[in-house]
Protein backbone atom coordinates (compact mmCIF):
# COMPACT_ATOMS: atom_id res chain seq x y z
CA UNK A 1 98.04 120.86 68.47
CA UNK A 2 97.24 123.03 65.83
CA UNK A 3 97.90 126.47 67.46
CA UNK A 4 100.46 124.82 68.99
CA UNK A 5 102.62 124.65 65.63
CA UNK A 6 100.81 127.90 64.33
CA UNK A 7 99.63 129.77 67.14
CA UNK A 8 96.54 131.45 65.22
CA UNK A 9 94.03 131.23 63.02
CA UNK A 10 95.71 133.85 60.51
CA UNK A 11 98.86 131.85 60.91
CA UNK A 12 97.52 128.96 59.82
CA UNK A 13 96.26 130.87 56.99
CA UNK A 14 99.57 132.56 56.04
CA UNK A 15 101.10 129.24 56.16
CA UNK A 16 98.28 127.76 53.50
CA UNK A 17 98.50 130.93 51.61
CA UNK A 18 102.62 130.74 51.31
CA UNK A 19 101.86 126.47 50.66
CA UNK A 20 100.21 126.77 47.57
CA UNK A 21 101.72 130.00 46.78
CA UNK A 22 105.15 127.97 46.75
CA UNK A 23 103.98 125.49 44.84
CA UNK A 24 102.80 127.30 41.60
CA UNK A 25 106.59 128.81 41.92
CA UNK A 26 107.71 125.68 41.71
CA UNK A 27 105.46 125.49 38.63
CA UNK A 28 106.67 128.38 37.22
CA UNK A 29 110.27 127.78 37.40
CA UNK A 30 109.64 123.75 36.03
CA UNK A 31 107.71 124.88 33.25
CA UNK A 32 111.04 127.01 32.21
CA UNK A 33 113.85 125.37 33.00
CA UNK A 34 114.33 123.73 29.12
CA UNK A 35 116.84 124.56 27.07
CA UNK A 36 114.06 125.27 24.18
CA UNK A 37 113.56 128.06 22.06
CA UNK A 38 111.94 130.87 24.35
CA UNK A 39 108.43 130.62 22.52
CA UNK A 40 108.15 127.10 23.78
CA UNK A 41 108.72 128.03 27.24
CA UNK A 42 106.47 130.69 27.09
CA UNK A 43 103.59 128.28 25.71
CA UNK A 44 104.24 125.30 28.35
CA UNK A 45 104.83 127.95 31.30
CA UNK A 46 100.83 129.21 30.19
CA UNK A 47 99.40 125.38 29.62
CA UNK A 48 101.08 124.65 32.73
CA UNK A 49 99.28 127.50 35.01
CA UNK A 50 96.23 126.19 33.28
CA UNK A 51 97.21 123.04 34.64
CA UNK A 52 98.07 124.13 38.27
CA UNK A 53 94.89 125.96 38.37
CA UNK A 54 92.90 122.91 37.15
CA UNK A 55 94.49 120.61 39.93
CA UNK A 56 94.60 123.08 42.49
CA UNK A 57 91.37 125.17 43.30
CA UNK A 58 92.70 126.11 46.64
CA UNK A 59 94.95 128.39 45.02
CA UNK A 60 92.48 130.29 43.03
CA UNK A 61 90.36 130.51 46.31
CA UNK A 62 93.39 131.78 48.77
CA UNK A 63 94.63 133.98 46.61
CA UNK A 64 90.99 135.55 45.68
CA UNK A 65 90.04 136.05 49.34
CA UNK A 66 93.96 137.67 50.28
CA UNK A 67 92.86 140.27 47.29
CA UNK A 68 89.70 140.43 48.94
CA UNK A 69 91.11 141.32 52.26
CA UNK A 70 93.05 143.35 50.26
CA UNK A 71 96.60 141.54 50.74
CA UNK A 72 96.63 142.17 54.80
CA UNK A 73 97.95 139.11 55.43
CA UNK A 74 100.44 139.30 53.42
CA UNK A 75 101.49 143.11 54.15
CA UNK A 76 102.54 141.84 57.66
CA UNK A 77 105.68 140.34 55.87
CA UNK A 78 107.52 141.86 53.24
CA UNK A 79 108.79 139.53 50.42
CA UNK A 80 105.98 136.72 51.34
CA UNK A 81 104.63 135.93 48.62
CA UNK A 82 107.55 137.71 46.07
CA UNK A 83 107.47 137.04 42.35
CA UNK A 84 111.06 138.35 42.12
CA UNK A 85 112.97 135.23 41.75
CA UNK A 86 110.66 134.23 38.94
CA UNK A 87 110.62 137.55 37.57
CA UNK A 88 113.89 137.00 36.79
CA UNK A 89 114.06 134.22 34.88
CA UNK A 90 110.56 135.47 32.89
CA UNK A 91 112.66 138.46 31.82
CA UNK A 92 115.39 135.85 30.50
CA UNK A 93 113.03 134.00 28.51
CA UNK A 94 111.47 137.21 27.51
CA UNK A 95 114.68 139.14 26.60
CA UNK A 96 115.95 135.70 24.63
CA UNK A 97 113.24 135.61 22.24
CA UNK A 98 113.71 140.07 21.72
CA UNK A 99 117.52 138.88 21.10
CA UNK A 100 116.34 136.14 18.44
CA UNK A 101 114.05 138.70 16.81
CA UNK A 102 111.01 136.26 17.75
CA UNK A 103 109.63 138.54 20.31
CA UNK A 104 108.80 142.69 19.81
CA UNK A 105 111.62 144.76 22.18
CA UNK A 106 109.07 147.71 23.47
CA UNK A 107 107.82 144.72 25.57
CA UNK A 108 107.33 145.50 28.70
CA UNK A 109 108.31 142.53 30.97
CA UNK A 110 106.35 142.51 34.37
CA UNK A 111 103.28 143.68 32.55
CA UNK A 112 103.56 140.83 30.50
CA UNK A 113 103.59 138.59 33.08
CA UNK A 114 100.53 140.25 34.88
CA UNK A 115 98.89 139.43 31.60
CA UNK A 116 99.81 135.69 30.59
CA UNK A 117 99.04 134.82 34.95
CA UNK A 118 95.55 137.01 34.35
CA UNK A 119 94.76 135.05 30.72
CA UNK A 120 94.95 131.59 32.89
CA UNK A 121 93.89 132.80 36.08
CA UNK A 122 90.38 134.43 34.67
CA UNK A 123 89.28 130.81 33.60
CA UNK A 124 89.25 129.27 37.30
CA UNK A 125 88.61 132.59 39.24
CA UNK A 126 85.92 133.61 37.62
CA UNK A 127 84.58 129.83 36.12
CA UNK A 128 81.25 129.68 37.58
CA UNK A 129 79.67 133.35 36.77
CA UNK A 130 81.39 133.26 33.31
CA UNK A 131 79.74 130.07 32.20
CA UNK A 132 76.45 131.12 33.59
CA UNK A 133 76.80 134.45 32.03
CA UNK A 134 78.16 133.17 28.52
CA UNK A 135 75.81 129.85 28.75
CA UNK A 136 78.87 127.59 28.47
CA UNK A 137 80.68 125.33 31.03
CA UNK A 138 84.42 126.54 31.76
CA UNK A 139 84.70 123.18 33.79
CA UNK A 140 84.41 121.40 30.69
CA UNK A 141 87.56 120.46 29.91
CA UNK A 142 87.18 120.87 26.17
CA UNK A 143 86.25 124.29 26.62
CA UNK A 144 89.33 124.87 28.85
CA UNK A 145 91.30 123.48 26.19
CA UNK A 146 89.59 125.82 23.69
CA UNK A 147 90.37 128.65 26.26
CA UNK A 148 94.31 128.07 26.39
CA UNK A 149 94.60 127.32 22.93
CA UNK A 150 93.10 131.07 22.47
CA UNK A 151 95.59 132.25 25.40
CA UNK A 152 98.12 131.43 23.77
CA UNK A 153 97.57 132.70 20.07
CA UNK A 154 96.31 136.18 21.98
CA UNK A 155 99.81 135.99 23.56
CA UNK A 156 101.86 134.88 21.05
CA UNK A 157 100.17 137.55 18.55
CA UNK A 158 100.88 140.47 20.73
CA UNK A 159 104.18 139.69 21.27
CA UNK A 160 105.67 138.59 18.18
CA UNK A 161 108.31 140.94 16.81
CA UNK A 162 106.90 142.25 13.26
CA UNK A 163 107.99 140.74 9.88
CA UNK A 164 110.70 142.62 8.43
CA UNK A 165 110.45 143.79 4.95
């Protein structure tokens, strides 16, 4: 019944790839939709990919092996997996906090994004050579913990507009 619904194997795929790619949108736009000052979104958008990532390997794996395969799969349909809609409302949050004078304006906004999803992402893509390599457990919770905490100051530091005089 399976290929009857999908009618492949890389259908099937696309269609767990899109799944889980779906739900860390939905993720992304929860994490955001506050009314709060846009440092606070900022901070629980980052603890919550942290938090996707914890309590959903399959992501990490997916979208590891479509890199891997160098994004074929998804290069058969434009707009699959699309950040745009997101994009947007990162480039809100991010142009709020320039307007409040919390955040520096030469920011540049997709780049930024690249960066705070790469900062979480590292952590579960990488988990198991990293704590072999560094002699410490990245599955440790604790040391997770340790690992956003230091996210987040790296973030927050580099984009913080600088005290005027």
């Amino acid at each position: 019944m399976v290929y009857h619904y999908f009618g492949s194997k890389e259908e099937i795929y696309r269609a767990a790839l899109v799944n889980v790619y779906n739900r860390i949108v939905a993720v992304e736009f929860h994490a955001t939709e506050s009314e709060s000052a846009p440092q606070e979104q900022l901070a629980h958008l980052l603890r919550s990919y942290f938090a996707f990532l914890d309590e959903n390997p399959e992501f990490t794996r997916l979208i590891q092996w479509e890199n891997s395969e160098r994004g074929k799969h998804i290069a058969k349909q434009k707009h699959l997996l699309s950040k745009d809609p997101f994009l947007e409302r990162f480039h809100e949050i991010v142009k709020a906090g320039i307007a409040s004078g919390q955040f520096r304006s030469d920011l540049n906004i997709p780049h930024l994004l690249i960066h705070c999803i790469g900062l979480c992402f590292i952590y579960h893509s990488n988990r198991y050579s990293l704590s072999q390599g560094l002699s410490m457990d990245l599955g440790d919770p604790a040391e997770r913990e340790r690992g956003l905490k230091q996210t987040l100051t790296l973030v927050f530091d580099g984009i913080r507009a600088p005290k005027r005089r």
